[in-house]
Protein backbone atom coordinates (compact mmCIF):
# COMPACT_ATOMS: atom_id res chain seq x y z
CA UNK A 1 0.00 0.00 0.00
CA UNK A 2 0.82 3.67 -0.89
CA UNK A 3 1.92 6.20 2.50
CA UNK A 4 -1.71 7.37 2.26
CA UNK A 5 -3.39 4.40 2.31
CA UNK A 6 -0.93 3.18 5.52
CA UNK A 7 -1.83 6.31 7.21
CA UNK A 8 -5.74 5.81 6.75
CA UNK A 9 -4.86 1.90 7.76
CA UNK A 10 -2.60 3.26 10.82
CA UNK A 11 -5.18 5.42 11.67
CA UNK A 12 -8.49 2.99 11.93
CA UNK A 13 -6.48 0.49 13.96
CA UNK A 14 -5.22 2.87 16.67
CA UNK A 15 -9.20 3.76 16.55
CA UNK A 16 -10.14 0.28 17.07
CA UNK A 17 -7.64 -1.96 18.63
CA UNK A 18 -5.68 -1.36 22.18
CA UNK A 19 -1.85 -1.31 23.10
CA UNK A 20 -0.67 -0.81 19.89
CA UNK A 21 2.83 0.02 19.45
CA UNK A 22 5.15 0.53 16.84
CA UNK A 23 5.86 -2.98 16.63
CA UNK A 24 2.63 -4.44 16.27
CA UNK A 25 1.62 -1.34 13.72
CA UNK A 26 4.60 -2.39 11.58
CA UNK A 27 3.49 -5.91 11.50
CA UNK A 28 0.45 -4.86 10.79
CA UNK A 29 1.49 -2.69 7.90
CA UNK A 30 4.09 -5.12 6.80
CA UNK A 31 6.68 -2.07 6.80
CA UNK A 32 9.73 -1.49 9.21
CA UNK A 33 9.23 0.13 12.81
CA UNK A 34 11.48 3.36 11.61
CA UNK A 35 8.72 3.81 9.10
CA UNK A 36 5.73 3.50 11.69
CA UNK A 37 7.86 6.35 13.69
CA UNK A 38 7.57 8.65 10.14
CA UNK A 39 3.94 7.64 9.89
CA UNK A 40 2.98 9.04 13.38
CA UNK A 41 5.05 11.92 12.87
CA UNK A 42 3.18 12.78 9.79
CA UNK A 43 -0.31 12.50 11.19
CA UNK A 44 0.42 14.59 14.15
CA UNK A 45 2.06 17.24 11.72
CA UNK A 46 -1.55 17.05 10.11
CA UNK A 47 -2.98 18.04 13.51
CA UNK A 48 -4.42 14.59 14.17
CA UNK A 49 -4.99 14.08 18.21
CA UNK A 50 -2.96 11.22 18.50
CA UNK A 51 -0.44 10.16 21.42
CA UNK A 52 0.72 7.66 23.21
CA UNK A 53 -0.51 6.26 26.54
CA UNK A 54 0.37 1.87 26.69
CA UNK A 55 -0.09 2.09 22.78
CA UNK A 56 -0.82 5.00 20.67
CA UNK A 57 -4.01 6.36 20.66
CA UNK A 58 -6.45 9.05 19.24
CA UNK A 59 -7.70 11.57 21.91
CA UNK A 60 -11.03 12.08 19.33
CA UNK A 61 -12.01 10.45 16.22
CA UNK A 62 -14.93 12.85 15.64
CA UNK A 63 -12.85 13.89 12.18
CA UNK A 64 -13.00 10.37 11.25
CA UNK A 65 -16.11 9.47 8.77
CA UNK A 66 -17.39 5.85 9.63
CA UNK A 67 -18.73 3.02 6.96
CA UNK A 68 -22.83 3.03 7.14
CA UNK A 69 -22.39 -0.76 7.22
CA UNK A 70 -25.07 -1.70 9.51
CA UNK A 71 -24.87 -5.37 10.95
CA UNK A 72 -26.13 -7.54 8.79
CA UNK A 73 -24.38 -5.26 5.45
CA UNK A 74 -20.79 -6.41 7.21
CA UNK A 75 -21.21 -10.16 7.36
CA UNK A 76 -22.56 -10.30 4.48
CA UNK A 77 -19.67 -8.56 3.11
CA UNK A 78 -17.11 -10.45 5.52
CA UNK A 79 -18.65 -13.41 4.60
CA UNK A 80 -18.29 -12.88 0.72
CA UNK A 81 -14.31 -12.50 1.40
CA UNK A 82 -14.10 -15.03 3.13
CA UNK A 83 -16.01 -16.97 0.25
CA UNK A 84 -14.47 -16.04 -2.53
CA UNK A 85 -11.97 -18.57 -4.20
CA UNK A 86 -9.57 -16.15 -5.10
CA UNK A 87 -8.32 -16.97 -0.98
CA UNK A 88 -7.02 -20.45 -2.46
CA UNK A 89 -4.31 -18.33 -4.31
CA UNK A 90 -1.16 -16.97 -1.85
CA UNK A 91 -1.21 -13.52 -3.43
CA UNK A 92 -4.88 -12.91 -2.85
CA UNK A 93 -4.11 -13.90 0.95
CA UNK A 94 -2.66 -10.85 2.36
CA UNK A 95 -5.21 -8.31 0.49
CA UNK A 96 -7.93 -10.41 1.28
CA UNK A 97 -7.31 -10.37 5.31
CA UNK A 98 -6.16 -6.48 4.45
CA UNK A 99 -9.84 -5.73 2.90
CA UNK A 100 -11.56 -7.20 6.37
CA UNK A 101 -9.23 -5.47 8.83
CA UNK A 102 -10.33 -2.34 6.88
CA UNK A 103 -13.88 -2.67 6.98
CA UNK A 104 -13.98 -3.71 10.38
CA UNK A 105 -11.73 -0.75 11.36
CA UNK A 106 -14.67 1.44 9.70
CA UNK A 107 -17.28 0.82 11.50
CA UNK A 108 -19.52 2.55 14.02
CA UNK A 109 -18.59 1.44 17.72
CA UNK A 110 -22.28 0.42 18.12
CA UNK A 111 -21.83 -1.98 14.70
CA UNK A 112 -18.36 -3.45 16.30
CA UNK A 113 -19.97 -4.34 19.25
CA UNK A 114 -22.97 -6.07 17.28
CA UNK A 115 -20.16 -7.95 15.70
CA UNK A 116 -18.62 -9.18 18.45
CA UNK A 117 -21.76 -10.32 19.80
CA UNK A 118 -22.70 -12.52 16.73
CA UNK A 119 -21.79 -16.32 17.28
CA UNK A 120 -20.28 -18.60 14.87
CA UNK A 121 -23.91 -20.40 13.79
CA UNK A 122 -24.70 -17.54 12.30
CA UNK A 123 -21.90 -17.42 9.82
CA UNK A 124 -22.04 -19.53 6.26
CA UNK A 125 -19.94 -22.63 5.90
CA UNK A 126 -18.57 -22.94 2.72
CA UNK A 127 -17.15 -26.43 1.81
CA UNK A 128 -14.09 -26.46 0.52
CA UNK A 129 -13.57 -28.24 -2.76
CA UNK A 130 -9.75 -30.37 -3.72
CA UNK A 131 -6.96 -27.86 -5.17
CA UNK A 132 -4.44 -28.65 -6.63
CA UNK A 133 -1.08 -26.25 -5.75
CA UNK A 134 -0.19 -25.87 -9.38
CA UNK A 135 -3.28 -24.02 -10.12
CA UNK A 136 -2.22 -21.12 -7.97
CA UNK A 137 1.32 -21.04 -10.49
CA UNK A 138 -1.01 -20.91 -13.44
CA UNK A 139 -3.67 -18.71 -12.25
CA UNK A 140 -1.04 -16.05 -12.06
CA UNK A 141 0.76 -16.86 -15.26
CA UNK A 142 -2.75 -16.38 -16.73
CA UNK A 143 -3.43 -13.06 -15.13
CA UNK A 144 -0.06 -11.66 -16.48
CA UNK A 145 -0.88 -13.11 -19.80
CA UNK A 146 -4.30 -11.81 -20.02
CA UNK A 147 -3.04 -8.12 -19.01
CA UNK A 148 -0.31 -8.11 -21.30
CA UNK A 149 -1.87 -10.03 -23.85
CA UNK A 150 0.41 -12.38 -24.64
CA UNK A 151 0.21 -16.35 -26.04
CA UNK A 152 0.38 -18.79 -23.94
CA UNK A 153 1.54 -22.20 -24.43
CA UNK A 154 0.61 -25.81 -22.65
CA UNK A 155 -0.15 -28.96 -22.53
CA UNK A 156 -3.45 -29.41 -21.76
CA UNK A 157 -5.52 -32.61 -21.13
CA UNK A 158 -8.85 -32.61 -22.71
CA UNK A 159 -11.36 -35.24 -22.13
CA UNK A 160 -12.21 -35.58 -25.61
CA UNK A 161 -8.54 -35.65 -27.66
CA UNK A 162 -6.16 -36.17 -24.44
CA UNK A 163 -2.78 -34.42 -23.74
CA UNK A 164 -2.21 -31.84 -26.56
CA UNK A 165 0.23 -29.20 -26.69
CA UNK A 166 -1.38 -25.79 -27.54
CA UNK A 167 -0.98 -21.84 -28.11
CA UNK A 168 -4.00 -19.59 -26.62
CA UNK A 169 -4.52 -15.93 -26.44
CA UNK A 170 -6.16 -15.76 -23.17
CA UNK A 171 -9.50 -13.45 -22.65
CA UNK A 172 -10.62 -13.87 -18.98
CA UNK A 173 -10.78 -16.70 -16.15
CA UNK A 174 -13.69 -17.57 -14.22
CA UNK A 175 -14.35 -19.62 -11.26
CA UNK A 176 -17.63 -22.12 -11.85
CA UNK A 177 -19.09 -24.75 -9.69
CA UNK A 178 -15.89 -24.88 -7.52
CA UNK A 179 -13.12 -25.03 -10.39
CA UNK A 180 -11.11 -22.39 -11.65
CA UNK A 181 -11.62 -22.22 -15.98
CA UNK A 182 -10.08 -19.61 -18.67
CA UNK A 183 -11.55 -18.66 -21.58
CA UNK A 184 -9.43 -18.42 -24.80
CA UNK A 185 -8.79 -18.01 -28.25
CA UNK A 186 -7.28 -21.67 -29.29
CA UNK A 187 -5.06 -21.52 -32.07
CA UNK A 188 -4.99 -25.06 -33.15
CA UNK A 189 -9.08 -25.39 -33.14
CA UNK A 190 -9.04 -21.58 -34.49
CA UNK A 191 -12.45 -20.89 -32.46
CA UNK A 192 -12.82 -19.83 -28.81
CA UNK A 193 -12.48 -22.87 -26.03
CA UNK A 194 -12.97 -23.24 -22.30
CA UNK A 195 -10.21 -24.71 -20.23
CA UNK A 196 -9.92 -26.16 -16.77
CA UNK A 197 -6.98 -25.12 -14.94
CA UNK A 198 -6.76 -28.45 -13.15
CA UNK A 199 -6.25 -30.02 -16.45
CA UNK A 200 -2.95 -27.66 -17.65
CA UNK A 201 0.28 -30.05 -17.27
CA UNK A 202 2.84 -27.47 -18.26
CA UNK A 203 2.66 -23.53 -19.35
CA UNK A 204 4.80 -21.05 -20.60
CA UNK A 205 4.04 -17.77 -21.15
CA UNK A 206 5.36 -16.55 -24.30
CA UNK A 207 6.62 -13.24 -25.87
CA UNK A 208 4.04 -13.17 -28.96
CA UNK A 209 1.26 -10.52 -28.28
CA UNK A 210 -2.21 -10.80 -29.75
CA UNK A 211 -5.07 -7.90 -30.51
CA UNK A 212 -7.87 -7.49 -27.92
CA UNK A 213 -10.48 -9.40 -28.40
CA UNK A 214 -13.30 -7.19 -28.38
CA UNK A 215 -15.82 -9.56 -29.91
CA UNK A 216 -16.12 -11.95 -26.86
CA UNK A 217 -17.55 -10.09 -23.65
CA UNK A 218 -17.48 -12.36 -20.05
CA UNK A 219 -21.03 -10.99 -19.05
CA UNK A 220 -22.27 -12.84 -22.02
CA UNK A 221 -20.66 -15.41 -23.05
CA UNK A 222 -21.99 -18.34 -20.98
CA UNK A 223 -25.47 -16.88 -21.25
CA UNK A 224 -26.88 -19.53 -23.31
CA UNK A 225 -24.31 -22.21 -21.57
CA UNK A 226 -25.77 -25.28 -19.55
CA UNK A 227 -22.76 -25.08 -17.06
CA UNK A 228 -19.38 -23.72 -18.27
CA UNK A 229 -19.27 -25.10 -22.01
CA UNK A 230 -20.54 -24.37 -25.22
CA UNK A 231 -20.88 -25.15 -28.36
CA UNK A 232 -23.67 -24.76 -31.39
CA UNK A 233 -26.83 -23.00 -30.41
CA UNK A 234 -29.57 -25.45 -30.19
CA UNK A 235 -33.76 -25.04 -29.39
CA UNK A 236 -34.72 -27.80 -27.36
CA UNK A 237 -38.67 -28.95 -26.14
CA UNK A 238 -38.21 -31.35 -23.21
CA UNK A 239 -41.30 -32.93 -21.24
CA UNK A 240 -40.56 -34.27 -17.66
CA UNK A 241 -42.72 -35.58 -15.55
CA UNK A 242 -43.14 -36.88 -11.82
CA UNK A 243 -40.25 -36.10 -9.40
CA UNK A 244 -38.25 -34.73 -12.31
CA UNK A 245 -41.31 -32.26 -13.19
CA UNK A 246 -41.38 -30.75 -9.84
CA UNK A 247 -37.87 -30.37 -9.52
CA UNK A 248 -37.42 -28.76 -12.59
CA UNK A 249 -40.67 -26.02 -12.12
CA UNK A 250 -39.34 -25.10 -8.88
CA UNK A 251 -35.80 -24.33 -9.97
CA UNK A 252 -33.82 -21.80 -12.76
CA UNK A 253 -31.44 -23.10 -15.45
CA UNK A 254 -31.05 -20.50 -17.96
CA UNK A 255 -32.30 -16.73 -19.13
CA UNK A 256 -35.12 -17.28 -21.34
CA UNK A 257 -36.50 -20.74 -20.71
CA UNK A 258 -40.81 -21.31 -20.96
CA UNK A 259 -41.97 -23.79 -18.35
CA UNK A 260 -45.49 -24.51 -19.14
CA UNK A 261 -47.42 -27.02 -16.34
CA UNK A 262 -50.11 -29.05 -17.85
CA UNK A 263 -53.10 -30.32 -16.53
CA UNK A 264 -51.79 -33.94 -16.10
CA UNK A 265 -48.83 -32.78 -14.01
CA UNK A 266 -46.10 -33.48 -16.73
CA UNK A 267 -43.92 -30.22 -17.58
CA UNK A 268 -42.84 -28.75 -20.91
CA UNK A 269 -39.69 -27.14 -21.04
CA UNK A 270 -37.99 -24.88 -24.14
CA UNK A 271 -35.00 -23.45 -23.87
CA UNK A 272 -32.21 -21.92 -26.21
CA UNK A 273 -29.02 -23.90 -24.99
CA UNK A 274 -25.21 -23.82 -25.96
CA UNK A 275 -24.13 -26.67 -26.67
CA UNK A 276 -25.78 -30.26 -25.90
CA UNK A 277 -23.44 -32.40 -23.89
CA UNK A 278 -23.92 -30.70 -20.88
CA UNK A 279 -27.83 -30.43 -21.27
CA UNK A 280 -27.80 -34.00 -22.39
CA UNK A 281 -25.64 -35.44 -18.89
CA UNK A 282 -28.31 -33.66 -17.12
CA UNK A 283 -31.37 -35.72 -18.83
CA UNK A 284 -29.48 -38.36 -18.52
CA UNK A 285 -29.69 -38.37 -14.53
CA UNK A 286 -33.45 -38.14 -14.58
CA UNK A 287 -34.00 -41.55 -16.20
CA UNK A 288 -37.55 -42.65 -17.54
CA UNK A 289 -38.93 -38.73 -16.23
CA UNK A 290 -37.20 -36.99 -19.41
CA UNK A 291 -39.10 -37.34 -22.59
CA UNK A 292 -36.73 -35.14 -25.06
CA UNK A 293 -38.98 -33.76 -27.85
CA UNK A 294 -36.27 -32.04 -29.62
CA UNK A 295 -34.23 -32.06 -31.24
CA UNK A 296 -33.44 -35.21 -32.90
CA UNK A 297 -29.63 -34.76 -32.41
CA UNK A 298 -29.99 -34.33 -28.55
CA UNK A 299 -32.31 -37.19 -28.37
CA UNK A 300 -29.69 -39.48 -30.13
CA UNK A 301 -27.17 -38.21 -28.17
CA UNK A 302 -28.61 -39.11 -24.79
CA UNK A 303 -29.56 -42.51 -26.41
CA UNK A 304 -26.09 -43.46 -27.38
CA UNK A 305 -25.00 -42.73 -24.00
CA UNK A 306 -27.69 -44.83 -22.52
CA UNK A 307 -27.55 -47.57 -24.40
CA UNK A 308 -23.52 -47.78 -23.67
CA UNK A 309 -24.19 -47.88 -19.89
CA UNK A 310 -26.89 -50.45 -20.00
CA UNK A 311 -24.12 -52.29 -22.08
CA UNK A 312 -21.55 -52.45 -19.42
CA UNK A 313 -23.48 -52.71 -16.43
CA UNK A 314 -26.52 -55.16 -17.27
């Protein structure tokens, strides 16, 4: 952080925390105790009531503006940081606990004591899913890539065509379903492609640049996806009924879809859908519910599939 935005920092923890000394304020600013010294020299040059009595402290903070986070706004937003995957990655660690400090430094002293009357039931539990310690490597590699757009080149391990070596111009990374994915222009398939960072064996970021891509926005792009992959755009009519039928009226799958409840209970379905393998792995798990109307490709698809695991396991 910048000297102003230490001297803000320096300033909401003397406000909120006791016996702090130079010691514990340079830990806390990760910066040496000589600096600290500076730091308080500066703020009382700006006529800031500070001193120091068994830690420095401010004698009034009534020229300090407070957050209007009431209670429920700050766990929330604690809660959301705490959430976020990006804390899976060592260099989002230290701005991540950074961001909290801060926002708990802000508050009112009525809204600090709500917090520290809140137990731990009333926080959200987020399960943690398996990571794998090289993602972190290429999660960064990718950022610097995508800012400085510049190839990249890796081995990658599709499902459908194996380990491949390839060149990408990477356009954005997103975090789906608990699994970090990038988005990029593949050169070998020359179309746009979806890629699981789990599934990247080796990567090198090289010194070729590439144009901005200005055709492919992130807001938009999985808007007609199932899950995280695409493909051609396809209208499909689906009839479920039973179990499957009220799971599907009570829930939301894409922007767009027509759910229409007939009179015998069974429920038709449209939707305009990205790609069908995704779709299709989802029928599949309803069983003799689905009745797939159209089209005809999707239909055969799901069949084919079918028909192979009746195969192996009758």
């Amino acid at each position: 952080m910048n000297k102003y935005e230490r001297l803000l920092y320096i300033l909401n923890l003397i406000r909120t925390r006791k016996n702090l000394n130079a010691k514990s304020l340079a830990t806390a600013c990760d910066v040496t105790e000589r600096t600290i010294f500076r730091d308080i020299t500066s703020l009382s040059s700006a006529k800031i009531p500070i001193y120091y009595d068994r830690g420095y402290k401010l004698l009034t903070d009534n020229f300090l503006p407070t957050l209007n986070f009431n209670l429920k706004e700050f766990l929330t937003a604690r809660e959301a940081l705490r959430s976020t995957p990006l804390r899976k990655l060592p260099e989002y660690k230290r701005t991540l606990k950074s961001l909290e400090a801060k926002m708990e430094a802000c508050l009112a002293p009525q809204v600090q004591e709500q917090v520290k009357s809140v137990g731990k039931e009333s926080f959200l539990k987020v399960q943690d899913r398996p990571y794998s310690s090289h993602q972190s490597a290429w999660f960064e590699e990718l950022e610097r890539a995508t800012k400085e757009r510049r190839v990249i080149q890796m081995s990658y391990d599709s499902i459908d065509s194996g380990v491949r070596e390839r060149e990408v111009e990477p356009c954005f990374t997103v975090f789906v379903n608990g699994k970090f994915y990038f988005v990029g222009f593949c050169l070998w398939r020359n179309e746009y492609r979806t890629f699981r960072l789990s599934r990247i064996q080796n990567l090198t970021v090289v010194q070729r640049h590439f144009g901005r891509h200005k055709e492919i926005d992130p807001k938009t792009h999985f808007a007609n996806s199932w899950s995280i992959f695409g493909g051609e755009i396809i209208d499909v009519t689906i009839e479920f009924k039973g179990r499957a039928a009220r799971l599907v009226k009570d829930g939301s799958f894409l922007s767009g879809e027509q759910k229409i409840v007939r009179p015998n209970g069974k429920l038709l379905y449209r939707a305009r859908v990205s790609g069908m393998s995704e779709i299709g792995r989802w029928l599949l798990g309803f069983g003799a519910d689905v009745t797939i109307i159209g089209p005809d490709d999707l239909r055969q698809w799901t069949l084919e599939r079918a028909k192979g695991f009746t195969e192996m396991n009758s």
